[in-house]
PDB file of N, CA and C in Angstrom:
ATOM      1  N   UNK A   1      60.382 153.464  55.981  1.00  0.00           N
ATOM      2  CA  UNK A   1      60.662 152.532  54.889  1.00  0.00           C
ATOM      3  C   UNK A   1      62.116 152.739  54.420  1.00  0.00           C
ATOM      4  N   UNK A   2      62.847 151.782  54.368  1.00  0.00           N
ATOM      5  CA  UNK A   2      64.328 151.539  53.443  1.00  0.00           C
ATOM      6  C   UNK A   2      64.288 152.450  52.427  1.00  0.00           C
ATOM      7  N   UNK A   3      64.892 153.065  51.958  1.00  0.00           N
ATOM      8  CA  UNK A   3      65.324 153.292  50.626  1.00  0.00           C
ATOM      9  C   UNK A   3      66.000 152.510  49.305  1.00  0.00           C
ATOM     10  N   UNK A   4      65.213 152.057  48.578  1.00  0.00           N
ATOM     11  CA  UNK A   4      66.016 151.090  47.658  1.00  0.00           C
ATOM     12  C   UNK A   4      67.286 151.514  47.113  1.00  0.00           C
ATOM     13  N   UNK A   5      68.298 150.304  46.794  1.00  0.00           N
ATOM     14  CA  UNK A   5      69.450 150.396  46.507  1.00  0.00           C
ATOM     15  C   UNK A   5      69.981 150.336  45.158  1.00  0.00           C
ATOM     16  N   UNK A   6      70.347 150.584  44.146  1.00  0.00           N
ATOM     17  CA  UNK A   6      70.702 149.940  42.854  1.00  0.00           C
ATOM     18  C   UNK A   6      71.405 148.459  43.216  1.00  0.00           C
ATOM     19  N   UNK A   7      71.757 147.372  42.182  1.00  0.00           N
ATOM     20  CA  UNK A   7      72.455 146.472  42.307  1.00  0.00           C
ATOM     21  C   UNK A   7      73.285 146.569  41.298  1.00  0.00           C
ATOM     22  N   UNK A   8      74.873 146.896  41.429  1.00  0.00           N
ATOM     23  CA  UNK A   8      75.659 147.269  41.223  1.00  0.00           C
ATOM     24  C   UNK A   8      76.671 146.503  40.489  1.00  0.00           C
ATOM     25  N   UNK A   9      76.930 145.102  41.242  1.00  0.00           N
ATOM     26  CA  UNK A   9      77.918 144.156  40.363  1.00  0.00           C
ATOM     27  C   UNK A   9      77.308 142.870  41.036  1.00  0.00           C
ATOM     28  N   UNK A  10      77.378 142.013  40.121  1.00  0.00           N
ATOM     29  CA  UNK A  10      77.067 140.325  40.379  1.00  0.00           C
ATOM     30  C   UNK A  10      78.311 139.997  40.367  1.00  0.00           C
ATOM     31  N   UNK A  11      78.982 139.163  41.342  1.00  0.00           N
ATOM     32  CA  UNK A  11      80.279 138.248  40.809  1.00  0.00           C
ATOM     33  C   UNK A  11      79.717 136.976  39.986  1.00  0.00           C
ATOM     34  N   UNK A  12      78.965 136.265  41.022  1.00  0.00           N
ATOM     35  CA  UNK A  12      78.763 135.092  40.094  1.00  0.00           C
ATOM     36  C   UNK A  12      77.744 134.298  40.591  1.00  0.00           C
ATOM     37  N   UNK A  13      76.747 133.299  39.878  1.00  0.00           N
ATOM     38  CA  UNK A  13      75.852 132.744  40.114  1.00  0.00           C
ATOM     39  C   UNK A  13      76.651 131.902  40.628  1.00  0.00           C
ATOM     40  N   UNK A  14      76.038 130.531  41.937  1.00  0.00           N
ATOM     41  CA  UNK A  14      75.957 129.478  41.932  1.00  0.00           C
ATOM     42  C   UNK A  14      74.544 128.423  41.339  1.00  0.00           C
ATOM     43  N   UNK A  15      74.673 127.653  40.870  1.00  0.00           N
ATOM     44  CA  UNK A  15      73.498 126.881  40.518  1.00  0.00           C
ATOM     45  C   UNK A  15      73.819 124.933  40.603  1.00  0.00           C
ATOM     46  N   UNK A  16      72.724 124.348  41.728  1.00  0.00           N
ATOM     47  CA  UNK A  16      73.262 123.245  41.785  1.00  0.00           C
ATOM     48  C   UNK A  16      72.469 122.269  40.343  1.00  0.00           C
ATOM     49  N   UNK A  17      73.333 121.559  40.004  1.00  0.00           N
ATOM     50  CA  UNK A  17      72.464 120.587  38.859  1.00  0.00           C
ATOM     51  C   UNK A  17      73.199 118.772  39.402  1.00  0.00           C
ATOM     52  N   UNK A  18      72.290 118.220  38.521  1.00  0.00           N
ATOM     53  CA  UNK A  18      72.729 117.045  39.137  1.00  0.00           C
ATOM     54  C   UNK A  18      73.656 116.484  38.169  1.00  0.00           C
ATOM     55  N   UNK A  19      73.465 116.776  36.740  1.00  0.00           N
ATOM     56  CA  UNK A  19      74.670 116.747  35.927  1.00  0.00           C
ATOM     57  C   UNK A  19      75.018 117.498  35.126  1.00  0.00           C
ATOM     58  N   UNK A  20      76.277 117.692  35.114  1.00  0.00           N
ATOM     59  CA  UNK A  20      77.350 118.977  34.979  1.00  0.00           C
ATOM     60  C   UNK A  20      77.614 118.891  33.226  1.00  0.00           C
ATOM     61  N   UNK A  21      77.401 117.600  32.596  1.00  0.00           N
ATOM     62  CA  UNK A  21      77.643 117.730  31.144  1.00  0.00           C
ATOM     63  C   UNK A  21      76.467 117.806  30.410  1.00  0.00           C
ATOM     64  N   UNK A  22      75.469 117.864  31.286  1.00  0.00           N
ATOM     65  CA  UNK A  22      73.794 117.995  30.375  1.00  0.00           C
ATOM     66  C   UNK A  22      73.640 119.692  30.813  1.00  0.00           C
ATOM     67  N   UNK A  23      74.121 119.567  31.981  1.00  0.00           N
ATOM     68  CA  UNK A  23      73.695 121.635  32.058  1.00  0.00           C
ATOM     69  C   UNK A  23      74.740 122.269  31.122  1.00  0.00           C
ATOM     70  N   UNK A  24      75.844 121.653  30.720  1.00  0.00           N
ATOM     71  CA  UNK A  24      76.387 122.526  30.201  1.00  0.00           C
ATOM     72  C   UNK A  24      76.299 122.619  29.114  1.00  0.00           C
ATOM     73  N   UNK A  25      75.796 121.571  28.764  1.00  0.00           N
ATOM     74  CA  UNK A  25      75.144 122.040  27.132  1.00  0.00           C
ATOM     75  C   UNK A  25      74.394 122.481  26.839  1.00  0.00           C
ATOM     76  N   UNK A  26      73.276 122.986  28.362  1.00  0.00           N
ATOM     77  CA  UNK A  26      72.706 123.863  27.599  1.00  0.00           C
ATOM     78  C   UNK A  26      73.559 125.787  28.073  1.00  0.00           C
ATOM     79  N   UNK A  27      74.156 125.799  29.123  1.00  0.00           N
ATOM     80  CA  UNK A  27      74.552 126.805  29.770  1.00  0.00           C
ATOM     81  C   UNK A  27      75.859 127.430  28.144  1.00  0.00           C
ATOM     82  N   UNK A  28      76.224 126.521  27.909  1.00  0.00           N
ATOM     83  CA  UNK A  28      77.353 126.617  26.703  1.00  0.00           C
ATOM     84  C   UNK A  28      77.233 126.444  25.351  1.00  0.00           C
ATOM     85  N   UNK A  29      76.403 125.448  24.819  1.00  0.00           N
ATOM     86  CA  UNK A  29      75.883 125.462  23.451  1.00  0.00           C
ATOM     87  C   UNK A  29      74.739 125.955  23.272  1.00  0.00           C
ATOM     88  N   UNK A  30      73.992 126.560  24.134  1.00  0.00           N
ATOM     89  CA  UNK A  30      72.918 127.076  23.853  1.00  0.00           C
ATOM     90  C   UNK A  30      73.014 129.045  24.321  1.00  0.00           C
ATOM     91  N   UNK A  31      73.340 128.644  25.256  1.00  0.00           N
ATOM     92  CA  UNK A  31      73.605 130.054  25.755  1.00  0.00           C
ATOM     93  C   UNK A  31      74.990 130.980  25.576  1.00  0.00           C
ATOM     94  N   UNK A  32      75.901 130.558  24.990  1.00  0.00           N
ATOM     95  CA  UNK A  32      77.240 130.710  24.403  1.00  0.00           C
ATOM     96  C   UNK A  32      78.171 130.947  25.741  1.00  0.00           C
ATOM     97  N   UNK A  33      78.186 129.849  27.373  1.00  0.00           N
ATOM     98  CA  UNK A  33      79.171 130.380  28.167  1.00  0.00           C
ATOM     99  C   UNK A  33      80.138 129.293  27.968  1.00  0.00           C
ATOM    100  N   UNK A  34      81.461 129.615  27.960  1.00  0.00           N
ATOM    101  CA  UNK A  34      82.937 128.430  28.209  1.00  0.00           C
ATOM    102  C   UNK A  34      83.163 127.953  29.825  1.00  0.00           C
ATOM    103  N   UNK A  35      83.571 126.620  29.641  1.00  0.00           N
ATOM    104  CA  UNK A  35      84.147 126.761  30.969  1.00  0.00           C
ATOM    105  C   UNK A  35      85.374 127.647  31.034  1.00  0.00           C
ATOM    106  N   UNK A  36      85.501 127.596  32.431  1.00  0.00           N
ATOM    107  CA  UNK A  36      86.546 128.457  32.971  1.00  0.00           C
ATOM    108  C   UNK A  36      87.800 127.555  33.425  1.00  0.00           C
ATOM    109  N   UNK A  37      87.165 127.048  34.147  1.00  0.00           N
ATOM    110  CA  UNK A  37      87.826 125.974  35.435  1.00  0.00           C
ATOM    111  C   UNK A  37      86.928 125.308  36.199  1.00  0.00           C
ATOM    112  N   UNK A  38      87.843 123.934  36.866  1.00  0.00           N
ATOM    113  CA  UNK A  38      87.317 123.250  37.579  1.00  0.00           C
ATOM    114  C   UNK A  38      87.122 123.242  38.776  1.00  0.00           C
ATOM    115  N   UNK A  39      86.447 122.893  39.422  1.00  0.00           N
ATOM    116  CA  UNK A  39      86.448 122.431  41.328  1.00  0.00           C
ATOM    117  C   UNK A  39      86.536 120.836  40.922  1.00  0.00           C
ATOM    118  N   UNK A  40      88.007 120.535  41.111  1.00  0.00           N
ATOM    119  CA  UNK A  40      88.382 119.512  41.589  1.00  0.00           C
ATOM    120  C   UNK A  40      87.412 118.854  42.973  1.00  0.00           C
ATOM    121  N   UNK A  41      87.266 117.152  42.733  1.00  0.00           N
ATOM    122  CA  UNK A  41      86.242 116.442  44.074  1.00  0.00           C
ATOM    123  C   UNK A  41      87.070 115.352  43.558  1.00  0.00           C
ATOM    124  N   UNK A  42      86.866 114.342  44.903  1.00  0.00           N
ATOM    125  CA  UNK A  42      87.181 113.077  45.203  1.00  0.00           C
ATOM    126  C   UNK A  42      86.962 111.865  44.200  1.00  0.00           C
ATOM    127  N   UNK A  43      85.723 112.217  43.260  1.00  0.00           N
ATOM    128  CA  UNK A  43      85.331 111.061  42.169  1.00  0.00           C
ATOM    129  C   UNK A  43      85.230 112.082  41.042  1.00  0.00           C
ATOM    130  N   UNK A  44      85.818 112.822  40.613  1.00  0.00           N
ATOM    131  CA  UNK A  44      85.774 113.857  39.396  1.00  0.00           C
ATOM    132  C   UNK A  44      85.028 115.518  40.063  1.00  0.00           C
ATOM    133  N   UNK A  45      85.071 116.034  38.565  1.00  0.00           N
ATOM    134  CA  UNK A  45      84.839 117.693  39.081  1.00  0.00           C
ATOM    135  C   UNK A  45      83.392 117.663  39.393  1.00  0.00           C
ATOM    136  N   UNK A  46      83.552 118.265  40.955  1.00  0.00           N
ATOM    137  CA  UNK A  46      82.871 118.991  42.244  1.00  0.00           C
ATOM    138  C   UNK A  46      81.409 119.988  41.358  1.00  0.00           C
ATOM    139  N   UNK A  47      82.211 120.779  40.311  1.00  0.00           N
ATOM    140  CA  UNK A  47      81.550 121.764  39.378  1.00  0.00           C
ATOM    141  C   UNK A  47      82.744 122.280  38.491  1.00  0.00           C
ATOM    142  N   UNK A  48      82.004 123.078  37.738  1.00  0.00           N
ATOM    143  CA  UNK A  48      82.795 124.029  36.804  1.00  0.00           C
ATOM    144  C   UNK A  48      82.124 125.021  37.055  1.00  0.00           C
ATOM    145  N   UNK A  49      83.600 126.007  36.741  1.00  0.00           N
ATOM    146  CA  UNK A  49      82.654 127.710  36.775  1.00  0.00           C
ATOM    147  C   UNK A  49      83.130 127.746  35.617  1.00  0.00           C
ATOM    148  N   UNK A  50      82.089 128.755  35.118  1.00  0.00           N
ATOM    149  CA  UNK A  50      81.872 129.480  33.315  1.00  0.00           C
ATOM    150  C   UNK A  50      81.691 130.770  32.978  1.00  0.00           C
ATOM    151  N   UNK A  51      82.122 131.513  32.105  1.00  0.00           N
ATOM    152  CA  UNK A  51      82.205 132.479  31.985  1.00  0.00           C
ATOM    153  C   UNK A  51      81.345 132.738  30.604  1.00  0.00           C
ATOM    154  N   UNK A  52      81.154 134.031  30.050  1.00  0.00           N
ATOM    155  CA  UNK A  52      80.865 133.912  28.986  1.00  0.00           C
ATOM    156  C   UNK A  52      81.609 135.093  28.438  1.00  0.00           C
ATOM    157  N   UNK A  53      81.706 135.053  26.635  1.00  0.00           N
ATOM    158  CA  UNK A  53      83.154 135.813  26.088  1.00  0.00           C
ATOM    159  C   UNK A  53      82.157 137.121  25.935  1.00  0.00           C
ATOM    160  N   UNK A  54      81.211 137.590  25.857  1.00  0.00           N
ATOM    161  CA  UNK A  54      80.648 139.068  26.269  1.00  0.00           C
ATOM    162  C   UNK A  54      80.564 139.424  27.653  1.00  0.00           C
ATOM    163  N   UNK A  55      80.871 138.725  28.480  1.00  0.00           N
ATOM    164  CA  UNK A  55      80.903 139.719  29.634  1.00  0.00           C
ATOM    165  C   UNK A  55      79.536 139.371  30.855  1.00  0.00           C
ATOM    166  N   UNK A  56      79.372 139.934  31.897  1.00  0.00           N
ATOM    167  CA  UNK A  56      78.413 139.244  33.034  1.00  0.00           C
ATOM    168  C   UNK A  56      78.676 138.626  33.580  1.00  0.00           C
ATOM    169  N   UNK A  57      77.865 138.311  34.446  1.00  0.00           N
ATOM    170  CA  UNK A  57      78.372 137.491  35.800  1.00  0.00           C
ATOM    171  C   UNK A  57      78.640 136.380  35.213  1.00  0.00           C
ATOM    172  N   UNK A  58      79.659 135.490  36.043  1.00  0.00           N
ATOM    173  CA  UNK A  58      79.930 133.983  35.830  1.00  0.00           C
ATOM    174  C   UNK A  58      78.982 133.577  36.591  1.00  0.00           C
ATOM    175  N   UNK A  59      78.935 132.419  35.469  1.00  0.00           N
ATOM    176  CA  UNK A  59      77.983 130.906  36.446  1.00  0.00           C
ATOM    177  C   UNK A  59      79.119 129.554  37.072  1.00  0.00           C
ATOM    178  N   UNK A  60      78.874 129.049  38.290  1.00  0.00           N
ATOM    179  CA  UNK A  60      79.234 127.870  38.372  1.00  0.00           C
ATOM    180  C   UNK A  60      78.196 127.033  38.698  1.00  0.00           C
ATOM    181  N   UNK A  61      78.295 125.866  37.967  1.00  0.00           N
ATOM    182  CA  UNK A  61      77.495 124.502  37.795  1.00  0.00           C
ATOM    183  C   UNK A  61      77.809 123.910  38.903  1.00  0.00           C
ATOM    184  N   UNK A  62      77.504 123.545  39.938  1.00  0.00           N
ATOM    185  CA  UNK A  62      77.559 122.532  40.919  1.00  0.00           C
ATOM    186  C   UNK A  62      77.116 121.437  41.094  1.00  0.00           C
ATOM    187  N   UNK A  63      77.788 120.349  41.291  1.00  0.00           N
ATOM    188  CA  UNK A  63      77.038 119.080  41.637  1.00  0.00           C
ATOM    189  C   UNK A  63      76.503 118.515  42.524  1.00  0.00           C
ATOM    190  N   UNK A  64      74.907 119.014  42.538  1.00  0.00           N
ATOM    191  CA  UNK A  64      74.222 118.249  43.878  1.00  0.00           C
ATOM    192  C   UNK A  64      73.865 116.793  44.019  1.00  0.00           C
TER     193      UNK A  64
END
């Protein structure tokens, strides 16, 4: 049998949503994360990644 590992550092979630200004209200007004920045796309932003001001992994919102 393996020996289990600790998990050590998260960089960052991906999560696909289908819209990026309804998740983020709840990812940001509810859950207190900012955006960060954008992923620029062809008909507007691709996603945003978000951070939050205590610390943890970032999330980026993707648009599926």
């Amino acid at each position: 049998m393996t020996p289990r590992r600790a998990l050590t550092g998260v960089h960052h979630v991906r999560l696909p949503v289908s819209d990026l200004d309804r998740s983020f209200a709840f990812w940001g007004e509810v859950l207190g994360f900012q955006r960060d920045f954008d992923f620029p796309g062809p008909d507007g932003p691709r996603g945003w990644a978000l951070k939050h001001p205590l610390g943890g992994p970032r999330l980026v919102l993707w648009r599926d």
